[in-house]
Protein backbone atom coordinates (compact mmCIF):
# COMPACT_ATOMS: atom_id res chain seq x y z
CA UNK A 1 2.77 35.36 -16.91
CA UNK A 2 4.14 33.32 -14.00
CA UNK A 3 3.71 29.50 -14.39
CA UNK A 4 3.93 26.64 -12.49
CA UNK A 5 4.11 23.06 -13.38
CA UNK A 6 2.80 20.37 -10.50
CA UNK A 7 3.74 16.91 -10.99
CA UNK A 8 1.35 14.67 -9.40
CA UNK A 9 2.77 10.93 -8.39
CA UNK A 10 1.12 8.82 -5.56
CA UNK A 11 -0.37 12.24 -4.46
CA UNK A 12 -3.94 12.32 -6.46
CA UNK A 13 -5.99 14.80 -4.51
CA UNK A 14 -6.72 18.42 -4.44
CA UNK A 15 -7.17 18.94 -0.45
CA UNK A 16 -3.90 19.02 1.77
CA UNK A 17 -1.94 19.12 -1.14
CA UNK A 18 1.13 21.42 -0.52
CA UNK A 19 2.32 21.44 -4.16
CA UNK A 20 -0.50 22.71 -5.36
CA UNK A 21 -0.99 25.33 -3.16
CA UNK A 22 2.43 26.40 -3.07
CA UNK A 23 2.66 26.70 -7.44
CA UNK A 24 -0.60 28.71 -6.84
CA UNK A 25 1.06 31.03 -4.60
CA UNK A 26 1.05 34.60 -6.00
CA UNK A 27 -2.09 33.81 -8.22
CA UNK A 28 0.41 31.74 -10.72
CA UNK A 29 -0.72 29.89 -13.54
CA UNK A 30 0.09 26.09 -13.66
CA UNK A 31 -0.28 23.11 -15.05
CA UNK A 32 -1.47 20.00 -13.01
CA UNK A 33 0.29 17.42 -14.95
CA UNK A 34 0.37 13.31 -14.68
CA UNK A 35 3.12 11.31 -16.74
CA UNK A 36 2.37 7.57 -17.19
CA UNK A 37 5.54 6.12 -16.95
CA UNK A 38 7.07 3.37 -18.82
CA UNK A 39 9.30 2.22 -16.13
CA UNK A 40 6.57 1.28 -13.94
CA UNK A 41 5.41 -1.09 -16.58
CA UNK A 42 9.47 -2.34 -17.50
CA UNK A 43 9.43 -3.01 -13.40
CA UNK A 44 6.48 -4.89 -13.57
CA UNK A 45 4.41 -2.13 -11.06
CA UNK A 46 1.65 -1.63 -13.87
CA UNK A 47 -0.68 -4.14 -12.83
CA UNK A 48 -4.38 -4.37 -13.73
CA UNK A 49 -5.56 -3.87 -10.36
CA UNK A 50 -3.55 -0.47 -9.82
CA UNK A 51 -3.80 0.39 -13.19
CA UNK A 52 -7.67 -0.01 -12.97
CA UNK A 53 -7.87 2.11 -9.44
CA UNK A 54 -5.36 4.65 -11.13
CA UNK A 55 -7.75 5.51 -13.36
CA UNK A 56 -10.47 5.97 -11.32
CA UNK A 57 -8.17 8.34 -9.34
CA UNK A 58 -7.07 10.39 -12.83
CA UNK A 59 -10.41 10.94 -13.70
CA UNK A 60 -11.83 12.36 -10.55
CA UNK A 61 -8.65 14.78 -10.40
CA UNK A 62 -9.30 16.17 -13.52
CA UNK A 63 -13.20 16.61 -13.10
CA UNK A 64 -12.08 18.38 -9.55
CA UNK A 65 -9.64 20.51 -11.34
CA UNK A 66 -12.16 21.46 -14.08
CA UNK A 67 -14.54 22.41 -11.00
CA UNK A 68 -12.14 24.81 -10.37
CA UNK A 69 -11.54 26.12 -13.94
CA UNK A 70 -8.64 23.47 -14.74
CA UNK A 71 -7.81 20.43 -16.20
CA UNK A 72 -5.64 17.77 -15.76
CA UNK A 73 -2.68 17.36 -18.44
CA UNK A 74 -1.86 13.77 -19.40
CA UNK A 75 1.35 12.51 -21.23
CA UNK A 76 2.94 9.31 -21.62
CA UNK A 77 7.02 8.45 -21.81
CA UNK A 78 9.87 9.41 -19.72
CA UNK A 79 9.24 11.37 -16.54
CA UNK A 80 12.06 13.89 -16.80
CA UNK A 81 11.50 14.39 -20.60
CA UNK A 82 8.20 14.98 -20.37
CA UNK A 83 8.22 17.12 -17.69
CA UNK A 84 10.78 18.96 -18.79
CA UNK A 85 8.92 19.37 -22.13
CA UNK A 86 5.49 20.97 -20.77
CA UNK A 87 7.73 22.99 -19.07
CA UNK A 88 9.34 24.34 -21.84
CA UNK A 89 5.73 24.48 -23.71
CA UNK A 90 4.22 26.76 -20.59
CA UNK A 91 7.26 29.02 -20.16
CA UNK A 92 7.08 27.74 -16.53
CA UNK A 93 9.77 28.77 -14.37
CA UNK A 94 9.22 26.33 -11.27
CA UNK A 95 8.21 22.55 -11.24
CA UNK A 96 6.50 21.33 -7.51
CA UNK A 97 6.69 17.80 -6.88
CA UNK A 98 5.98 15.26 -3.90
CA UNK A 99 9.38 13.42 -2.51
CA UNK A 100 9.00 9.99 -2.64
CA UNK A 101 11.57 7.25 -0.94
CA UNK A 102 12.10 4.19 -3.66
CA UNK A 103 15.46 3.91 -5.50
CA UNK A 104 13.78 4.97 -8.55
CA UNK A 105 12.16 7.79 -7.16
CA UNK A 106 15.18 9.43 -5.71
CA UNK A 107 16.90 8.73 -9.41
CA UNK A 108 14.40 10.65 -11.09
CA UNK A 109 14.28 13.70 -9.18
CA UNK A 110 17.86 13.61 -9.72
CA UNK A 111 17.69 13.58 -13.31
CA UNK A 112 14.81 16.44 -13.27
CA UNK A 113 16.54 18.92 -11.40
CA UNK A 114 19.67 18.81 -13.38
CA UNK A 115 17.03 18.39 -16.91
CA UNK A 116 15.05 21.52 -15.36
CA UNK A 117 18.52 23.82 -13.99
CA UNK A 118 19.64 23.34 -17.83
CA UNK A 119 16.34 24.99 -18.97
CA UNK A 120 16.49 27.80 -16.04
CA UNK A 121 13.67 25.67 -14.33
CA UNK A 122 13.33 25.53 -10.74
CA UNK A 123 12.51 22.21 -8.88
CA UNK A 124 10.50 22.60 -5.26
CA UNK A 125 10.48 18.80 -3.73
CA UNK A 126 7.53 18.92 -1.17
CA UNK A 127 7.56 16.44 2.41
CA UNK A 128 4.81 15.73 4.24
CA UNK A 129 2.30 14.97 1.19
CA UNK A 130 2.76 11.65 1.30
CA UNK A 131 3.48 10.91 4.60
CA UNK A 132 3.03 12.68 8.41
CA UNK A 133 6.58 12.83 9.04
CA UNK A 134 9.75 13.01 6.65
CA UNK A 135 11.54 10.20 6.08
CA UNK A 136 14.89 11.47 7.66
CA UNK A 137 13.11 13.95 9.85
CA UNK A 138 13.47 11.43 13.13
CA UNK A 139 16.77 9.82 13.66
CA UNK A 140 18.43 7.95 16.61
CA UNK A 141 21.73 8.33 18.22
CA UNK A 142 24.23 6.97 15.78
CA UNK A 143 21.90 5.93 13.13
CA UNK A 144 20.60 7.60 9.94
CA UNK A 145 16.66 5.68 10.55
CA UNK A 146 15.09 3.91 13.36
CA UNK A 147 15.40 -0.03 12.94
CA UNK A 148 12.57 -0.85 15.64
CA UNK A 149 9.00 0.62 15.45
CA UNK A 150 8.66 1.15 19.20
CA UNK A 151 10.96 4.24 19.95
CA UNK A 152 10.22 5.57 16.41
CA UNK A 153 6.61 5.62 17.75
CA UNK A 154 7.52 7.34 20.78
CA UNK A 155 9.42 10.50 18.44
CA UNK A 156 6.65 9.64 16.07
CA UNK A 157 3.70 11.04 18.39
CA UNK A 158 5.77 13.67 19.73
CA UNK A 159 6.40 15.17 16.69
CA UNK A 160 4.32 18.39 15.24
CA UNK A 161 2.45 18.11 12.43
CA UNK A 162 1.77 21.07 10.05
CA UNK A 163 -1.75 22.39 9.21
CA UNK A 164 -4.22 21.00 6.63
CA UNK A 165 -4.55 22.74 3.55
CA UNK A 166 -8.11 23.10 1.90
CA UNK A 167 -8.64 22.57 -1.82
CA UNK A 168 -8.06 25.20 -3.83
CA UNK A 169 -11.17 27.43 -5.08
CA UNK A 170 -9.39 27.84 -8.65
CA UNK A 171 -6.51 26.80 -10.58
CA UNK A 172 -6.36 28.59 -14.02
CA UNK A 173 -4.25 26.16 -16.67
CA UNK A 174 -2.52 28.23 -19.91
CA UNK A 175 -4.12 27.80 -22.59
CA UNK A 176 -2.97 25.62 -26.02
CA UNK A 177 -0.97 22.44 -23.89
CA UNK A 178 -1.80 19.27 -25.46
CA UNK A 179 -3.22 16.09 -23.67
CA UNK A 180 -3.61 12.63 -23.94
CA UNK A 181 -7.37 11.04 -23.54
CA UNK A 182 -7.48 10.14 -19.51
CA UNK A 183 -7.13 6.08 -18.87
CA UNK A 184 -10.68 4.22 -18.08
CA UNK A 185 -10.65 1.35 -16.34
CA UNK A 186 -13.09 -0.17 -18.77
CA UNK A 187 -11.35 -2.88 -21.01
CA UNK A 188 -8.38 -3.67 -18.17
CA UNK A 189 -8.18 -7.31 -18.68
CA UNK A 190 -8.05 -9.58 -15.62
CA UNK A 191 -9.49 -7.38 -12.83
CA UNK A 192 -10.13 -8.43 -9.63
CA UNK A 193 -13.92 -8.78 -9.86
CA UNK A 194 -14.71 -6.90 -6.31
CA UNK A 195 -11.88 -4.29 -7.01
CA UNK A 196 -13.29 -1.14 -5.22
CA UNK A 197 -13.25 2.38 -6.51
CA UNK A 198 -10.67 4.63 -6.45
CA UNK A 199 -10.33 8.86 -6.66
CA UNK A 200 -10.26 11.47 -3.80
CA UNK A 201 -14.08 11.92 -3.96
CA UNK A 202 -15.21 7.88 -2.94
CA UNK A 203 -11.78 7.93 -0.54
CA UNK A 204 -13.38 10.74 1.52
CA UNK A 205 -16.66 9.59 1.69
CA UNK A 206 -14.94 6.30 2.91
CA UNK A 207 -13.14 8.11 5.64
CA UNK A 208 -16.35 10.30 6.48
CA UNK A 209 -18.45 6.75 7.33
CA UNK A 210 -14.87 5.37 8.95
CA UNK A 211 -14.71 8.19 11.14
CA UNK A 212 -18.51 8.45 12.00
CA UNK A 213 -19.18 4.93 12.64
CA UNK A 214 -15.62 2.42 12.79
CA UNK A 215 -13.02 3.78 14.11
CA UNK A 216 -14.36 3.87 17.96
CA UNK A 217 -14.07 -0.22 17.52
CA UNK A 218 -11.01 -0.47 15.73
CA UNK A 219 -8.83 -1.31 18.97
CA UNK A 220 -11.51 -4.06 19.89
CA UNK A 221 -11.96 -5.34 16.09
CA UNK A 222 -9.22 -4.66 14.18
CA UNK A 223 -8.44 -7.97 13.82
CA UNK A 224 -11.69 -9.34 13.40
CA UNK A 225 -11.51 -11.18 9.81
CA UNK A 226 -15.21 -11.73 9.59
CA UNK A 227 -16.47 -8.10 11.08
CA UNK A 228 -13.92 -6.60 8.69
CA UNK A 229 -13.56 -4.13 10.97
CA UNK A 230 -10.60 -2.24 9.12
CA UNK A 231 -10.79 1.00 7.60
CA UNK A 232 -9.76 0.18 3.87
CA UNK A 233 -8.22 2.98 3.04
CA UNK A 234 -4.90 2.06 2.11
CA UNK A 235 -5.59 2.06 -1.26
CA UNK A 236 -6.36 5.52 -1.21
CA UNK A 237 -3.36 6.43 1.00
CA UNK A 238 -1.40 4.39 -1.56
CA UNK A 239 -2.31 6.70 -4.47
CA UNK A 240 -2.54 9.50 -2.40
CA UNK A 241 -6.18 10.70 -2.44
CA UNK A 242 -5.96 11.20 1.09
CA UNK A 243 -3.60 12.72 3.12
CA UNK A 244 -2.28 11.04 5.41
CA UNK A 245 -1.87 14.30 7.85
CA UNK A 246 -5.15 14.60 7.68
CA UNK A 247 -5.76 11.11 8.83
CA UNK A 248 -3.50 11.88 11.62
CA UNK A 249 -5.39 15.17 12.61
CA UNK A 250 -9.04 13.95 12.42
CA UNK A 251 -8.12 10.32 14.30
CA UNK A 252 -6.81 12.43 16.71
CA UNK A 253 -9.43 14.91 17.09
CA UNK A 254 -12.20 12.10 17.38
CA UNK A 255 -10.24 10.56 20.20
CA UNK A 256 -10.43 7.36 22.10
CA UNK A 257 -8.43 3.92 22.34
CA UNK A 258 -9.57 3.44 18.01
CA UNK A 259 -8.69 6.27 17.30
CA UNK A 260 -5.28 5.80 18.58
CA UNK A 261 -4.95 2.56 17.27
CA UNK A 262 -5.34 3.50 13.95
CA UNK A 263 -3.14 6.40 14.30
CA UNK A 264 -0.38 3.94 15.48
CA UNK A 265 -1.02 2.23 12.02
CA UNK A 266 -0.34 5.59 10.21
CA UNK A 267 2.84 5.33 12.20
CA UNK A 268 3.37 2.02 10.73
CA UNK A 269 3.82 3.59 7.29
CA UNK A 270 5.65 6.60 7.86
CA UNK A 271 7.99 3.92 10.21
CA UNK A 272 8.29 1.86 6.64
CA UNK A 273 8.99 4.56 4.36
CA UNK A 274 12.01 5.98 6.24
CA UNK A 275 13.23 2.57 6.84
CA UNK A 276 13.45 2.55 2.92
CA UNK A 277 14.29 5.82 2.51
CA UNK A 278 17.93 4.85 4.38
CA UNK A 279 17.87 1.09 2.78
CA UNK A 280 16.62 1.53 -0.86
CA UNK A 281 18.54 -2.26 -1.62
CA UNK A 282 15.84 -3.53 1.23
CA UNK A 283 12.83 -3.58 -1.88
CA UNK A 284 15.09 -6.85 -2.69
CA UNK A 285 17.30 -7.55 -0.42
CA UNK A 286 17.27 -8.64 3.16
CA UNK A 287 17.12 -5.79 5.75
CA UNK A 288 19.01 -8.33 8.19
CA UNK A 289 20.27 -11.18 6.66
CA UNK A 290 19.49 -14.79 8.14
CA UNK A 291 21.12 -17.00 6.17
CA UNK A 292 18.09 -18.89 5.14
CA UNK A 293 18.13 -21.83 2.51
CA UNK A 294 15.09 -21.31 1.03
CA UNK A 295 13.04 -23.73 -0.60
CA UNK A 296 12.27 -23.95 -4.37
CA UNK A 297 8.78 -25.46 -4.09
CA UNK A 298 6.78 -24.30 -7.09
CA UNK A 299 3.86 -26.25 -6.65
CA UNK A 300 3.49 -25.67 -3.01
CA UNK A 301 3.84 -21.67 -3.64
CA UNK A 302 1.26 -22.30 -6.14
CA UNK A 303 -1.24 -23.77 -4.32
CA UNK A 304 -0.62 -21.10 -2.16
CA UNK A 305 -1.00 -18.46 -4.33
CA UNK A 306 -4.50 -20.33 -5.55
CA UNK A 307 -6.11 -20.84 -2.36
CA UNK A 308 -5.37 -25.06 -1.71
CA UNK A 309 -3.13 -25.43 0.58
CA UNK A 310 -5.79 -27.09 2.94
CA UNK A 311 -5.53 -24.79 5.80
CA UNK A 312 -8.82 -22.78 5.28
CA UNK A 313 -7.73 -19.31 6.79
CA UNK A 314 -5.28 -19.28 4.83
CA UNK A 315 -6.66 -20.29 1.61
CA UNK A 316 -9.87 -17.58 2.58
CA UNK A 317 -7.75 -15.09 2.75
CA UNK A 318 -5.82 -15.80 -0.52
CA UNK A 319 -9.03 -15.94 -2.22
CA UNK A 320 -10.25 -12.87 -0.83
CA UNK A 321 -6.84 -11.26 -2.40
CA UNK A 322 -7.69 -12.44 -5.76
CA UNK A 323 -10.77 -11.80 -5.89
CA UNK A 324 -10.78 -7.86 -4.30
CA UNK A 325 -7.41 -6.87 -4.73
CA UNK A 326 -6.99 -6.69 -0.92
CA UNK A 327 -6.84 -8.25 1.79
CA UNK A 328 -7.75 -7.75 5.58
CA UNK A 329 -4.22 -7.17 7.56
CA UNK A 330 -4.87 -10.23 9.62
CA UNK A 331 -4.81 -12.50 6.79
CA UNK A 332 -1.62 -10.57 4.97
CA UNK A 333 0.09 -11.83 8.55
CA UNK A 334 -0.75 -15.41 8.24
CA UNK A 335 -0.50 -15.90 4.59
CA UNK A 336 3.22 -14.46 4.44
CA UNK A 337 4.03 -16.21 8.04
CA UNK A 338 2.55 -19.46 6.09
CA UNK A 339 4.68 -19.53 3.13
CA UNK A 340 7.52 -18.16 4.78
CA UNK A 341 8.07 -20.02 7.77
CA UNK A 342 5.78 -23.42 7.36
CA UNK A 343 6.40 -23.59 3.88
CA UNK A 344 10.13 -22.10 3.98
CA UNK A 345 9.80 -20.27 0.71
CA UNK A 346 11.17 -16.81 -0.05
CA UNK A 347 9.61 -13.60 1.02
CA UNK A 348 10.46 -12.61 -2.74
CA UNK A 349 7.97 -14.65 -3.89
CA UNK A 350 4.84 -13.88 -1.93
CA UNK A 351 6.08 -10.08 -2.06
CA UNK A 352 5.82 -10.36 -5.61
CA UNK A 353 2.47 -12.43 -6.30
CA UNK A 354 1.10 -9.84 -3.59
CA UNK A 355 2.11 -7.26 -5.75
CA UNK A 356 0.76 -8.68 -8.93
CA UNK A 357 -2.67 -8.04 -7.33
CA UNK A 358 -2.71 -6.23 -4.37
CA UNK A 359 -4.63 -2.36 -5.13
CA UNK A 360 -2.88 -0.75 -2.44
CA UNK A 361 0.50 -2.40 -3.54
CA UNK A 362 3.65 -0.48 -2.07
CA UNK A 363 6.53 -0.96 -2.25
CA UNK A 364 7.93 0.09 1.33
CA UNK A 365 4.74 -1.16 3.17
CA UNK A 366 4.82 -4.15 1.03
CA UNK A 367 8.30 -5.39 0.89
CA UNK A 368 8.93 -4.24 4.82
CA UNK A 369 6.07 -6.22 6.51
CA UNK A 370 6.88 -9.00 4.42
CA UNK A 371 10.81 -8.88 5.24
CA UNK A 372 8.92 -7.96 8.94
CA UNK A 373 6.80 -11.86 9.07
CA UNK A 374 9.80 -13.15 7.50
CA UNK A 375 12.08 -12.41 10.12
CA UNK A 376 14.94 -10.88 7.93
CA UNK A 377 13.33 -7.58 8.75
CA UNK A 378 12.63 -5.03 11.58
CA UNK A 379 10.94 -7.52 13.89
CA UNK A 380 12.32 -8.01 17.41
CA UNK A 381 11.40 -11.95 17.20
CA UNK A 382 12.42 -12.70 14.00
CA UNK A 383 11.77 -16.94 14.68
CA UNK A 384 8.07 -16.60 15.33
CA UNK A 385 5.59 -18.55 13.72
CA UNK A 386 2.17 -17.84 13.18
CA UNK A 387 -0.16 -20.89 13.93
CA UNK A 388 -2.83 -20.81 11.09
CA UNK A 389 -4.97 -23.20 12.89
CA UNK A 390 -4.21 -21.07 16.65
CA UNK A 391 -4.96 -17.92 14.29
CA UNK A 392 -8.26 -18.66 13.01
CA UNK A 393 -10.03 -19.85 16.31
CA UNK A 394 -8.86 -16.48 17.75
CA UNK A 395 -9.44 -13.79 14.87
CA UNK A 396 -12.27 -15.63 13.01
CA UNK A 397 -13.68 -18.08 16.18
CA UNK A 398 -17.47 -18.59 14.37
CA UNK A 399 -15.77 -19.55 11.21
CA UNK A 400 -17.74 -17.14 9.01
CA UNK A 401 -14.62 -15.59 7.32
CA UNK A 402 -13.74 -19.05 5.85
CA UNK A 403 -17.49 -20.11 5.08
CA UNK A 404 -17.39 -16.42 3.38
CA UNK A 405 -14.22 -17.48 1.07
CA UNK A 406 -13.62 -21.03 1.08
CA UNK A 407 -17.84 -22.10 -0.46
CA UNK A 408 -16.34 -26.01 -0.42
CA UNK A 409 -16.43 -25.73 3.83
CA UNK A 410 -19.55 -23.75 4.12
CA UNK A 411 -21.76 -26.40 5.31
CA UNK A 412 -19.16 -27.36 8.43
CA UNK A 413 -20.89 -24.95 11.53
CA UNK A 414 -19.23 -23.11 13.53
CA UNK A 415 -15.28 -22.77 13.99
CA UNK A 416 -14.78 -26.65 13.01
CA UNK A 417 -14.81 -25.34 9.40
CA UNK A 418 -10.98 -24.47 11.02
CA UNK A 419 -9.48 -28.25 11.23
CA UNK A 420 -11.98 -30.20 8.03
CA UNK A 421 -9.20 -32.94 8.09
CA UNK A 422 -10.81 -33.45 11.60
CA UNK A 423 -13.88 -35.16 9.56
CA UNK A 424 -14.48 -38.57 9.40
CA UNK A 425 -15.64 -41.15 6.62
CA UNK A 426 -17.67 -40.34 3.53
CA UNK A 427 -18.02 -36.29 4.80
CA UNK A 428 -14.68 -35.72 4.52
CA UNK A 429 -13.96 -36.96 1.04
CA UNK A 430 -17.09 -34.89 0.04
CA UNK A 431 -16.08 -31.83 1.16
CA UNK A 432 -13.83 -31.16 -2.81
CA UNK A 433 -11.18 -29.98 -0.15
CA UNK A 434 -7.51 -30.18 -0.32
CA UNK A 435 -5.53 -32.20 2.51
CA UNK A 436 -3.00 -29.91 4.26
CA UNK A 437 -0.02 -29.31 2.27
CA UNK A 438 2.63 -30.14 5.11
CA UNK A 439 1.89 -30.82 8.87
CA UNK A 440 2.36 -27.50 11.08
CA UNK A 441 5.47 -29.04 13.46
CA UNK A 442 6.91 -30.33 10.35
CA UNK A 443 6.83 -26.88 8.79
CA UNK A 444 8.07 -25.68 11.96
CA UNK A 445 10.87 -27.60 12.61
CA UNK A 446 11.98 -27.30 9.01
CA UNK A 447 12.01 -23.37 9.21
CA UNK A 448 13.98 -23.34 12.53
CA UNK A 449 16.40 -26.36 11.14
CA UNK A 450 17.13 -24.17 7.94
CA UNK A 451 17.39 -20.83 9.80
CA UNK A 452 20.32 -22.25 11.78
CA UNK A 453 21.77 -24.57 9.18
């Protein structure tokens, strides 16, 4: 009996899954199989938020699998022990796996194909599961990545695409392999309270009403914070229950300036991951180094990270983050800009608090567009500052996304809930509002005077 072992990662779907279908070639047995890892927890990755999506996700594999005849095999410990283990339980002779592009990532496969050649095991690493193109696949002249998103765009989009792969009709698991009891969100302490579902079945019914009824506005409102206009599905490209070369396909196929907008921000991702992929040290370090002198300023990063800094975009959108686990990309752009450039504090730490609760937290999207607003990243202009004040009259001009997040400003109309200090008298001390943090030119001229310093 041939068998198969797939290890499933950020890759929780059954459709467009090339693993899969390639251990299923030749009517092969195998064994779908997800590891919880201790080193995500030691790293500080196993958050509530993810953890609580995550399971979601596990449990709508496995009832998809056992639709099919299967089952979804869940251990806990190291990776390449415990893979190597089932193996060894099944008799498999292959293992299928997704490539992935963190340090750790490349580390473990490492360890598994040398753990799996000593037991006569062979290890199939799968691209394009995880992202459209390969990290690696597009390269300029002289360079092992692309530094600057524009010509990586232009390759990008000229690049062919392989074909969609359906879900598989049946996948028959040997019999007698053990498994733990599948994680339930249910008792995760310290949830976001709006944290939205996760699994492959609620991702594609997301996509279904994105593609049928958003994405023909998304070049027009993309950056609307109130219309929240986005798709929200990078949770679900996080953890894989969509493909993203399906995205790519279907955006393309329904056409239009949306369509290619969005597709552009699929770009984005891929454009991330191989930036990663040839700087692993860039999770931490700077991608182009400025020679800043930070700030330590706990309590301003704390009022930050709480929501009080008195500039009410800002503090919306941080309370939006806390609250769903997300946050629209607007608001990611002028909270980071905010605390790295007005307030002069270290990418490191926003990166961080946004991965404490961010669902679709990732480490190349995350760390990268932060390093990116920073300016020690990709970005052409790394000086620029975001106006929060400028911001908000443009991307939220009715004031509704504040009045939505920020419940102390709701009774100021229209888009003077943007400037409250603006109030006079009695009205103003009423309001249970924080006074701006620091002035905006101060901020400014700080930044600049420590970037040069």
């Amino acid at each position: 009996m041939n068998v198969s072992v797939v290890l499933f990662t950020a890759d929780l779907r059954l459709r467009d899954h090339p693993p899969l279908r390639a251990a299923l070639d030749g009517s092969r047995r195998v064994v779908p199989l997800f590891v919880r890892d201790p080193a995500v927890d030691r790293a500080g990755f196993a958050v509530p938020n993810r953890l609580a999506f995550l399971a979601d996700c596990l449990r709508d594999l496995d009832a998809g699998l056992r639709e099919r005849g299967g089952r979804l095999v869940v251990r806990s410990g190291d990776v390449v022990e415990q893979v190597a283990k089932v193996a060894a339980e099944a008799d498999a002779d292959e293992v299928h796996l997704t490539a992935d592009v963190s340090a750790h990532a490349h580390r473990r496969e490492e360890r598994l194909r040398r753990a799996l050649e000593g037991q006569g095991v062979r290890l199939h690493v799968h691209d394009t599961v995880t992202t459209a193109v390969p990290p690696g696949a597009l390269t300029p002249a002289g360079s092992d990545h692309f530094s600057v998103f524009t010509p990586y765009f232009r390759h990008w989009s000229r690049q062919p695409l392989r074909d969609t792969l359906d879900a598989p009709r049946a996948v028959l698991v040997p019999d007698g392999l053990g498994s733990e009891r599948l994680p339930s969100r249910t008792g995760i302490a310290d949830l976001s309270p709006g944290l939205a579902a996760g699994g492959e079945t609620e991702g594609r019914r997301r996509l279904t009403a994105w593609l049928r009824a958003g994405v023909d506005a998304y070049e027009d409102r993309h950056d609307d914070l109130a219309g929240d206009a986005t798709s929200r599905l990078s949770p679900h490209l996080h953890f894989g229950t969509l493909s993203p070369v399906e995205l790519v396909h279907r955006a393309r196929r329904a056409g239009g300036p949306g369509a290619e907008a969005f597709v552009r921000q699929l770009a984005w991702r891929d454009f991330n991951r191989q930036v990663l992929a040839a700087r692993p040290e860039t999770a931490s370090v700077d991608y182009r180094a400025r020679h800043d002198r930070w700030r330590s300023a706990p309590e301003e990063a704390e009022a930050w990270r709480e929501g009080r800094t008195g500039y009410p975009v800002v503090d919306a959108a941080m309370r939006q983050l806390r609250h769903e686990g997300w946050m629209h990309n607007r608001g990611r752009l002028l909270t980071a800009s905010f605390l790295t450039k007005t307030l002069y504090v270290d990418w490191r730490v926003g990166a961080r608090h946004f991965l404490d609760l961010l669902v679709d937290g990732d480490v190349a999207n995350n760390q990268l567009n932060w390093q990116w607003v920073a300016g020690t990243g990709t970005d052409t202009r790394p000086n620029r500052v975001l106006n929060p004040v400028t911001q908000a009259k443009r991307y939220d001009p009715d004031g509704e996304y504040v009045r939505r997040w920020v419940p102390e400003l709701a009774g100021i109309a229209g888009g003077a809930v943007h400037e409250p200090w603006k109030l006079r008298g009695p009205d103003r001390a009423a309001l249970g509002y924080p006074e701006p943090i620091v002035e905006l030119a101060e901020g400014r001229e700080r930044f600049l005077r420590g970037r040069k310093s």
